[in-house]
PDB file of N, CA and C in Angstrom:
ATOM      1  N   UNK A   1     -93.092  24.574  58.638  1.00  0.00           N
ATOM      2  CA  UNK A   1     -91.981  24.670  59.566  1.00  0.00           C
ATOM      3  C   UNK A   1     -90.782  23.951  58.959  1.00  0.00           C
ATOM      4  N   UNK A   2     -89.347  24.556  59.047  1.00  0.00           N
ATOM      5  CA  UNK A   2     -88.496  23.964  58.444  1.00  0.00           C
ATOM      6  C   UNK A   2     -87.408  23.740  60.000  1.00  0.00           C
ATOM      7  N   UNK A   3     -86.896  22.584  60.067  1.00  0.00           N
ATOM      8  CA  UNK A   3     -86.187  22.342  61.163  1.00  0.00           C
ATOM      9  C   UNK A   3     -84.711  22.502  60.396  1.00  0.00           C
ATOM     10  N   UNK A   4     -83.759  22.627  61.051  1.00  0.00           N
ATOM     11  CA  UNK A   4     -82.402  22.705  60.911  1.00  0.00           C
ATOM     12  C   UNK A   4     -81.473  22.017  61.945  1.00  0.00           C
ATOM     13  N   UNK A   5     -80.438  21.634  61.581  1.00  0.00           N
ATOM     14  CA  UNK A   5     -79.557  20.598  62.437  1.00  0.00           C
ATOM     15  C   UNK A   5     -78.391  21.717  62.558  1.00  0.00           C
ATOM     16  N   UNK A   6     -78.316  21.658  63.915  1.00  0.00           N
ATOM     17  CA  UNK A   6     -76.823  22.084  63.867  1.00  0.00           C
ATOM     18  C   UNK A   6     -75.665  21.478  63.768  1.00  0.00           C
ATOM     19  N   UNK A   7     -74.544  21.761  63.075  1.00  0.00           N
ATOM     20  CA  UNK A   7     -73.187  21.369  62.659  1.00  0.00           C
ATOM     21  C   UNK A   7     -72.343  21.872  63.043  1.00  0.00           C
ATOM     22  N   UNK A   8     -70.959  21.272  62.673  1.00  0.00           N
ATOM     23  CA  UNK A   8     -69.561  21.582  62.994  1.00  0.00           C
ATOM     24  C   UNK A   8     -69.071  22.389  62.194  1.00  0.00           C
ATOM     25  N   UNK A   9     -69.079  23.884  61.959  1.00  0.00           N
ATOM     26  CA  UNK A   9     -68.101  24.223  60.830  1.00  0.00           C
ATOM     27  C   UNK A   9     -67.014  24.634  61.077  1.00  0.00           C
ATOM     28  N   UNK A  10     -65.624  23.868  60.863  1.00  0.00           N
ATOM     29  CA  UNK A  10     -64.468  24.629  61.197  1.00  0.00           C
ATOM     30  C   UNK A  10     -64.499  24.163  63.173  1.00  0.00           C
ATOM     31  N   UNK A  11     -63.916  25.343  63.617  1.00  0.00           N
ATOM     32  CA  UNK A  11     -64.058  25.573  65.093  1.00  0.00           C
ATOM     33  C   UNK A  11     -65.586  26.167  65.577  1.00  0.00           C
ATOM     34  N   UNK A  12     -66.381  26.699  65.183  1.00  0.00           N
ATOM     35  CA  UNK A  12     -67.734  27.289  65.165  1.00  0.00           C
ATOM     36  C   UNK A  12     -68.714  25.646  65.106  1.00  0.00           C
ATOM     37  N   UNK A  13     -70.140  26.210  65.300  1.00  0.00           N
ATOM     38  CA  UNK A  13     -71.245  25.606  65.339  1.00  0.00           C
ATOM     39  C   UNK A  13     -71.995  26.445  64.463  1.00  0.00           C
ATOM     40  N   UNK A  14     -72.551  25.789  63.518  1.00  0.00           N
ATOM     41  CA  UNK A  14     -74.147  26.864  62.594  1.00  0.00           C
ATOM     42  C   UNK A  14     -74.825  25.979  62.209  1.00  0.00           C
ATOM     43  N   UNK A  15     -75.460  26.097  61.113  1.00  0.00           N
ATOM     44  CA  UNK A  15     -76.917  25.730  60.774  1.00  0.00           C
ATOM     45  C   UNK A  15     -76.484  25.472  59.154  1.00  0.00           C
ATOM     46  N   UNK A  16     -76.835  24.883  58.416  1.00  0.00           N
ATOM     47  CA  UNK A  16     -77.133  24.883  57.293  1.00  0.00           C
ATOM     48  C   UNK A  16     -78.382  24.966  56.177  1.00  0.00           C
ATOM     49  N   UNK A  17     -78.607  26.540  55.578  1.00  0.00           N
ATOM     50  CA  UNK A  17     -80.254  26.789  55.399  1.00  0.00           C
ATOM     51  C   UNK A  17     -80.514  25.765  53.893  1.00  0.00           C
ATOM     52  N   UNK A  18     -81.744  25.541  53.665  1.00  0.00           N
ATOM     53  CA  UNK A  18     -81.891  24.650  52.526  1.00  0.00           C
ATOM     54  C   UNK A  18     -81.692  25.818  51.366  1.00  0.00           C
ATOM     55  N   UNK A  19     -81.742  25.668  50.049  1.00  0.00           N
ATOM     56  CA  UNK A  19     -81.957  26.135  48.385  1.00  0.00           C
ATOM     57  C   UNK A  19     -83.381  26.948  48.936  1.00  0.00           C
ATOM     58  N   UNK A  20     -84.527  26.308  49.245  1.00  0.00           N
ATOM     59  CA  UNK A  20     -85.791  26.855  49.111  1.00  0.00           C
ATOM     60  C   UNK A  20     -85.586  27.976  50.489  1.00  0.00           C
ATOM     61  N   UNK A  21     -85.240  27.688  51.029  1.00  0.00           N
ATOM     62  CA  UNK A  21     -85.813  29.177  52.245  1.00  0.00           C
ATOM     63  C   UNK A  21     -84.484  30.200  52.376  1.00  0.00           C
ATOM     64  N   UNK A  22     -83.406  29.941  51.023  1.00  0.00           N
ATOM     65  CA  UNK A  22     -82.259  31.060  51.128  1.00  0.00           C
ATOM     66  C   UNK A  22     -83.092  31.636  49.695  1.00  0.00           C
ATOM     67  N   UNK A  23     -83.685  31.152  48.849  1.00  0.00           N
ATOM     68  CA  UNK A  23     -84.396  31.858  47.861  1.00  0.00           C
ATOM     69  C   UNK A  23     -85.270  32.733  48.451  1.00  0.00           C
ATOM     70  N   UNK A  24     -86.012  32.185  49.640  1.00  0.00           N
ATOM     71  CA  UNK A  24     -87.458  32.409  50.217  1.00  0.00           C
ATOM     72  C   UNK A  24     -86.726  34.054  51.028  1.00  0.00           C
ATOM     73  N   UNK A  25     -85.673  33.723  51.168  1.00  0.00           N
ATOM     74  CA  UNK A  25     -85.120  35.132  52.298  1.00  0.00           C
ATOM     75  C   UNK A  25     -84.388  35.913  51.230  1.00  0.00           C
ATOM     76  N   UNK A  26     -84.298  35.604  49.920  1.00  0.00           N
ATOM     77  CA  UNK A  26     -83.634  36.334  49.006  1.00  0.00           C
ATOM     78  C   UNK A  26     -82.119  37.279  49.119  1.00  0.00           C
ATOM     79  N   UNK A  27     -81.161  35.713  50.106  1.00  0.00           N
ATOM     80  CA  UNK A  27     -79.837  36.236  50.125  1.00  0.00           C
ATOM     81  C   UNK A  27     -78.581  34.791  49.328  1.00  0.00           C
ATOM     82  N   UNK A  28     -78.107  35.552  49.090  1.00  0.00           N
ATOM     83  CA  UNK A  28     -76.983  34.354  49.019  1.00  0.00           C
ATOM     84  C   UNK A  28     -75.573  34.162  49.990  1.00  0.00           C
ATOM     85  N   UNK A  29     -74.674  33.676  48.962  1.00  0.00           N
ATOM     86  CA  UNK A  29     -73.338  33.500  50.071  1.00  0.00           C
ATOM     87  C   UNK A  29     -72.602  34.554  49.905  1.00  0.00           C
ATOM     88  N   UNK A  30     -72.344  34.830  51.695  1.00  0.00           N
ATOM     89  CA  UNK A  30     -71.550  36.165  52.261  1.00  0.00           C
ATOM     90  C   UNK A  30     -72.450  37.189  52.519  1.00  0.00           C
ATOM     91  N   UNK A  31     -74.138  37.519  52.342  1.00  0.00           N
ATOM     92  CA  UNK A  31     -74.994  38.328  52.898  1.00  0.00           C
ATOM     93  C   UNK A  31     -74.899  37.892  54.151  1.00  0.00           C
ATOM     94  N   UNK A  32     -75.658  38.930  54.905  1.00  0.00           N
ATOM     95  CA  UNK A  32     -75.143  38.686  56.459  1.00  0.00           C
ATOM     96  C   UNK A  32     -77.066  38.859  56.413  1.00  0.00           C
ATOM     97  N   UNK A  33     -77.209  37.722  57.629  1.00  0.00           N
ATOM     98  CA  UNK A  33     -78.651  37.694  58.156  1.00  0.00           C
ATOM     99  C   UNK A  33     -78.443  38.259  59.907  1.00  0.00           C
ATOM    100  N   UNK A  34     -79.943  38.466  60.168  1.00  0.00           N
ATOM    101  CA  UNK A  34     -79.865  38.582  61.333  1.00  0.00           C
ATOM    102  C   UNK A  34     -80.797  38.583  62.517  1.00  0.00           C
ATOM    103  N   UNK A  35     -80.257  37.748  63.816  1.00  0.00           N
ATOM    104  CA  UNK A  35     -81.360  37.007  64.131  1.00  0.00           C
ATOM    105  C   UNK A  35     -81.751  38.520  65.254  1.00  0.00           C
ATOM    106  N   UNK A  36     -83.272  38.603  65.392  1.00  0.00           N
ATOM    107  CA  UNK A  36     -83.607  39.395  66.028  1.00  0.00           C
ATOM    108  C   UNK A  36     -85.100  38.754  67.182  1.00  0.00           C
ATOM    109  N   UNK A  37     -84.684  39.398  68.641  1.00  0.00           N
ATOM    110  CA  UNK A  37     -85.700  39.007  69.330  1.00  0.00           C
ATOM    111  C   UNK A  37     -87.217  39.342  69.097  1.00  0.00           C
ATOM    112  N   UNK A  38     -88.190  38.141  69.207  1.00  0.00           N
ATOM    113  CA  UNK A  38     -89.450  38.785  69.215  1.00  0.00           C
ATOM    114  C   UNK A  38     -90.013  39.242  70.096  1.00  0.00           C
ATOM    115  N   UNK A  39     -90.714  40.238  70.899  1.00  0.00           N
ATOM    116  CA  UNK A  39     -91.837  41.138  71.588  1.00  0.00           C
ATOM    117  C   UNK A  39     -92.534  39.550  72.952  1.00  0.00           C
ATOM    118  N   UNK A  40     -92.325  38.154  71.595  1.00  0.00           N
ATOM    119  CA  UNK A  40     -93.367  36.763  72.413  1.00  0.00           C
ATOM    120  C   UNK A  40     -91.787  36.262  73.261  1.00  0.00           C
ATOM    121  N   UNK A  41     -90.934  36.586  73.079  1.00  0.00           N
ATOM    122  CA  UNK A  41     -89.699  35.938  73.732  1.00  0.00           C
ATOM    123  C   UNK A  41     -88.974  34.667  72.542  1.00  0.00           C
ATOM    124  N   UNK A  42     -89.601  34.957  71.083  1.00  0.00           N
ATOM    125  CA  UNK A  42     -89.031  34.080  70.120  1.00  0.00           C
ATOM    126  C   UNK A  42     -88.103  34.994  69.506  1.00  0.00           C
ATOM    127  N   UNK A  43     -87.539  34.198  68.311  1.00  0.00           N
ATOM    128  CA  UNK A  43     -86.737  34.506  67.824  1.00  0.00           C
ATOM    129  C   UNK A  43     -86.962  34.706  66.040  1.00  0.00           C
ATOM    130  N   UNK A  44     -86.634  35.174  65.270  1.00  0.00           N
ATOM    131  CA  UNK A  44     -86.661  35.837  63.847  1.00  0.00           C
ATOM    132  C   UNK A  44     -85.671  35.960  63.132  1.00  0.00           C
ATOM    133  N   UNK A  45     -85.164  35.234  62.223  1.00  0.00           N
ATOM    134  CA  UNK A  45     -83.973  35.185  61.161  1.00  0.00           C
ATOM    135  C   UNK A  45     -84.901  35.859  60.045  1.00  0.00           C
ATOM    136  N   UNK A  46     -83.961  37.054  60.063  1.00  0.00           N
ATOM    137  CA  UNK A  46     -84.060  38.640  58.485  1.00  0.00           C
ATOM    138  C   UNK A  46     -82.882  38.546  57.814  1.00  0.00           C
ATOM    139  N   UNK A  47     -83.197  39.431  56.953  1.00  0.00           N
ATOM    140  CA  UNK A  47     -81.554  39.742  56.014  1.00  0.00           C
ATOM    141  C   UNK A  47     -82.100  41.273  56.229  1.00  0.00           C
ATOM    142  N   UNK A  48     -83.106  41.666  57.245  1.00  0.00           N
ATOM    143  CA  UNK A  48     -82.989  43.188  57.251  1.00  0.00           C
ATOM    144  C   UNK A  48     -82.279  43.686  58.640  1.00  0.00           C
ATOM    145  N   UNK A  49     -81.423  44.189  58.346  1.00  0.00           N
ATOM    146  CA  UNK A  49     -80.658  44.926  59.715  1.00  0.00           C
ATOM    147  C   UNK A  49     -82.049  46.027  60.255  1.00  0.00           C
ATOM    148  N   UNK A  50     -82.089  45.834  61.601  1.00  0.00           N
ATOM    149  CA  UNK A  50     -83.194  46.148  62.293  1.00  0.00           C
ATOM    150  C   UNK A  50     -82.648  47.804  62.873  1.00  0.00           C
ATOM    151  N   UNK A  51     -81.319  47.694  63.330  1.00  0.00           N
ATOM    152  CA  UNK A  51     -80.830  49.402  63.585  1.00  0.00           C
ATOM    153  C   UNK A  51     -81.168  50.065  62.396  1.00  0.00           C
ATOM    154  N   UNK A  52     -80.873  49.633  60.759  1.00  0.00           N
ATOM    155  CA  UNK A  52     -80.856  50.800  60.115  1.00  0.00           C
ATOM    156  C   UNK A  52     -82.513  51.138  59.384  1.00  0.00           C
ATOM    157  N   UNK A  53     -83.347  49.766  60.031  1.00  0.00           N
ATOM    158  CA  UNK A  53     -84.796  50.501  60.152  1.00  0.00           C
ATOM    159  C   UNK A  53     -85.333  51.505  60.750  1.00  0.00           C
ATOM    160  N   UNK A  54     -84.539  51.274  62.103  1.00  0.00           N
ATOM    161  CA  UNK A  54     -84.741  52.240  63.091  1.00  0.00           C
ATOM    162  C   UNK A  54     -84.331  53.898  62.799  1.00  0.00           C
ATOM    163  N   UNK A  55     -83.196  53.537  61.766  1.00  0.00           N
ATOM    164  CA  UNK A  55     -82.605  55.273  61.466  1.00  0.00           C
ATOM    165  C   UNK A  55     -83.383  55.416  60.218  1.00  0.00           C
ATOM    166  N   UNK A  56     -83.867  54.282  59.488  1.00  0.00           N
ATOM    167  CA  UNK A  56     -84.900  54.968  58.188  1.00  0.00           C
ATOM    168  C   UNK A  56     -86.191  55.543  58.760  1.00  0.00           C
ATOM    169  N   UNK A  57     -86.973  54.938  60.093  1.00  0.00           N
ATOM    170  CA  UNK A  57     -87.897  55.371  60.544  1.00  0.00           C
ATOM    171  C   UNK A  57     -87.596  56.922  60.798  1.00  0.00           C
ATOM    172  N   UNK A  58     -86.480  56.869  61.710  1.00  0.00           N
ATOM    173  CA  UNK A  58     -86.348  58.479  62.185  1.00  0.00           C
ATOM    174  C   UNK A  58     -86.094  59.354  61.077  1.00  0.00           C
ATOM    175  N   UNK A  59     -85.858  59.112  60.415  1.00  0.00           N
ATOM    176  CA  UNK A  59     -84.912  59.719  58.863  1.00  0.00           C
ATOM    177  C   UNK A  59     -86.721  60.420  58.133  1.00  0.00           C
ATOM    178  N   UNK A  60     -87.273  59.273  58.328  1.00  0.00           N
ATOM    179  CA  UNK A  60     -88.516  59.716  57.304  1.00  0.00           C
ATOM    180  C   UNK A  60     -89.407  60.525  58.205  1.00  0.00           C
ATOM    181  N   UNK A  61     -89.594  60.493  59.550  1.00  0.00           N
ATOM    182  CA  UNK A  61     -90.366  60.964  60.311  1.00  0.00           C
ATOM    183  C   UNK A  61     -89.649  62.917  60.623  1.00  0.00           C
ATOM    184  N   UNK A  62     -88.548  62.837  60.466  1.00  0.00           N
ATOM    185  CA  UNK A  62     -87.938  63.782  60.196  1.00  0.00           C
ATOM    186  C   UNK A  62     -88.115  64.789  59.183  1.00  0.00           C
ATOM    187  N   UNK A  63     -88.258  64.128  57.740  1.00  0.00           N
ATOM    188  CA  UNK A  63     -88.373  64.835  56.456  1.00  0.00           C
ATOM    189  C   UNK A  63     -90.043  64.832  56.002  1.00  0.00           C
ATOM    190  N   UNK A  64     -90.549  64.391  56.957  1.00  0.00           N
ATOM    191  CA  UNK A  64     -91.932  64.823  57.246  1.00  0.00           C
ATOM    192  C   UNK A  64     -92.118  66.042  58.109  1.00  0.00           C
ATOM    193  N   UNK A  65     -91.323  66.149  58.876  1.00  0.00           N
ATOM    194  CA  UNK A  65     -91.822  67.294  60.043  1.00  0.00           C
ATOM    195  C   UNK A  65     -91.094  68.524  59.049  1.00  0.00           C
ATOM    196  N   UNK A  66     -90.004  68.487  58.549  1.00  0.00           N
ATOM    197  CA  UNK A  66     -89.060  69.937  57.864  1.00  0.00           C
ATOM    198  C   UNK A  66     -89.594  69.052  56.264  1.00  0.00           C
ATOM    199  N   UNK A  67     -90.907  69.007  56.271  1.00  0.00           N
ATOM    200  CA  UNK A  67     -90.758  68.706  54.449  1.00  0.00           C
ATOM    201  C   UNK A  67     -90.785  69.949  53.592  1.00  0.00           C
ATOM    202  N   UNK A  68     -91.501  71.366  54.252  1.00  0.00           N
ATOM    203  CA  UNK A  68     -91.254  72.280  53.308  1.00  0.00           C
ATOM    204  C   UNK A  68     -89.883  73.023  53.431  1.00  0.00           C
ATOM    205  N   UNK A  69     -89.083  73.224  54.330  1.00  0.00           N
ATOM    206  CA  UNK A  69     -87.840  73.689  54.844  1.00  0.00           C
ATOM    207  C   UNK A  69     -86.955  72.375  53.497  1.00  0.00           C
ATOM    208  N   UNK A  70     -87.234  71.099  53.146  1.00  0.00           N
ATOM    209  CA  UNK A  70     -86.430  70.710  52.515  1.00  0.00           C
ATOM    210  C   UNK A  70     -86.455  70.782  51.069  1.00  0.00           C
ATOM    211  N   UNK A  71     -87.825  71.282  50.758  1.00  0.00           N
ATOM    212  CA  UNK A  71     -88.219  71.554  49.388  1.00  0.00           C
ATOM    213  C   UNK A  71     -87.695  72.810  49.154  1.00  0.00           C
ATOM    214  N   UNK A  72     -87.558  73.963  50.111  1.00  0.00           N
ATOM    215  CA  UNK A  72     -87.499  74.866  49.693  1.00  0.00           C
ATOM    216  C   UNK A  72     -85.270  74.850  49.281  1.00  0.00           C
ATOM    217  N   UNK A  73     -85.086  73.901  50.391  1.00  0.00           N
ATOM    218  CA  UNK A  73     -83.108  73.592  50.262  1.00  0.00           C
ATOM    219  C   UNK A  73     -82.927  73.236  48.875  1.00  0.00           C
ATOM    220  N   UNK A  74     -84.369  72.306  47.994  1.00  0.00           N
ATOM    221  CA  UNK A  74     -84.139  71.498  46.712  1.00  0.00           C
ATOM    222  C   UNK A  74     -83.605  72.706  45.661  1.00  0.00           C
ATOM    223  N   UNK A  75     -84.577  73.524  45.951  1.00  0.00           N
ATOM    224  CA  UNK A  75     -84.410  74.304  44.745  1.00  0.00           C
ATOM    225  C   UNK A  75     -82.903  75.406  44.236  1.00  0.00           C
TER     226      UNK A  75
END
């Protein structure tokens, strides 16, 4: 478990993440993270945007249902 303090930045309030768990999330400065609710009523800091999972899900579930209609567009 890694605790975090919140701070003053500027006019805002944030967090400051350590070296080891901005490696561990594999973003640096100016990637945008994002906190998303859990299913238990917690909470989850990603660097994966959760809408455009949602349109890769539909996207692939899609080109599964027309996969020969798109093979046949390839050619």
């Amino acid at each position: 478990m890694t605790s975090l303090k919140i701070r003053q930045v500027g006019n805002s309030l944030g967090v400051v993440l350590p070296k080891d768990l901005l490696a561990k999330l594999n973003v640096k400065d100016g990637d945008n993270l994002f906190l998303v609710e859990t299913p238990d009523g917690g909470l989850k800091i990603t660097p994966y945007d959760p809408e455009f999972d949602m349109q890769m899900r539909a996207a692939r579930e899609g080109m599964n249902e027309y996969r020969n209609a798109l093979k046949e567009l390839a050619k």
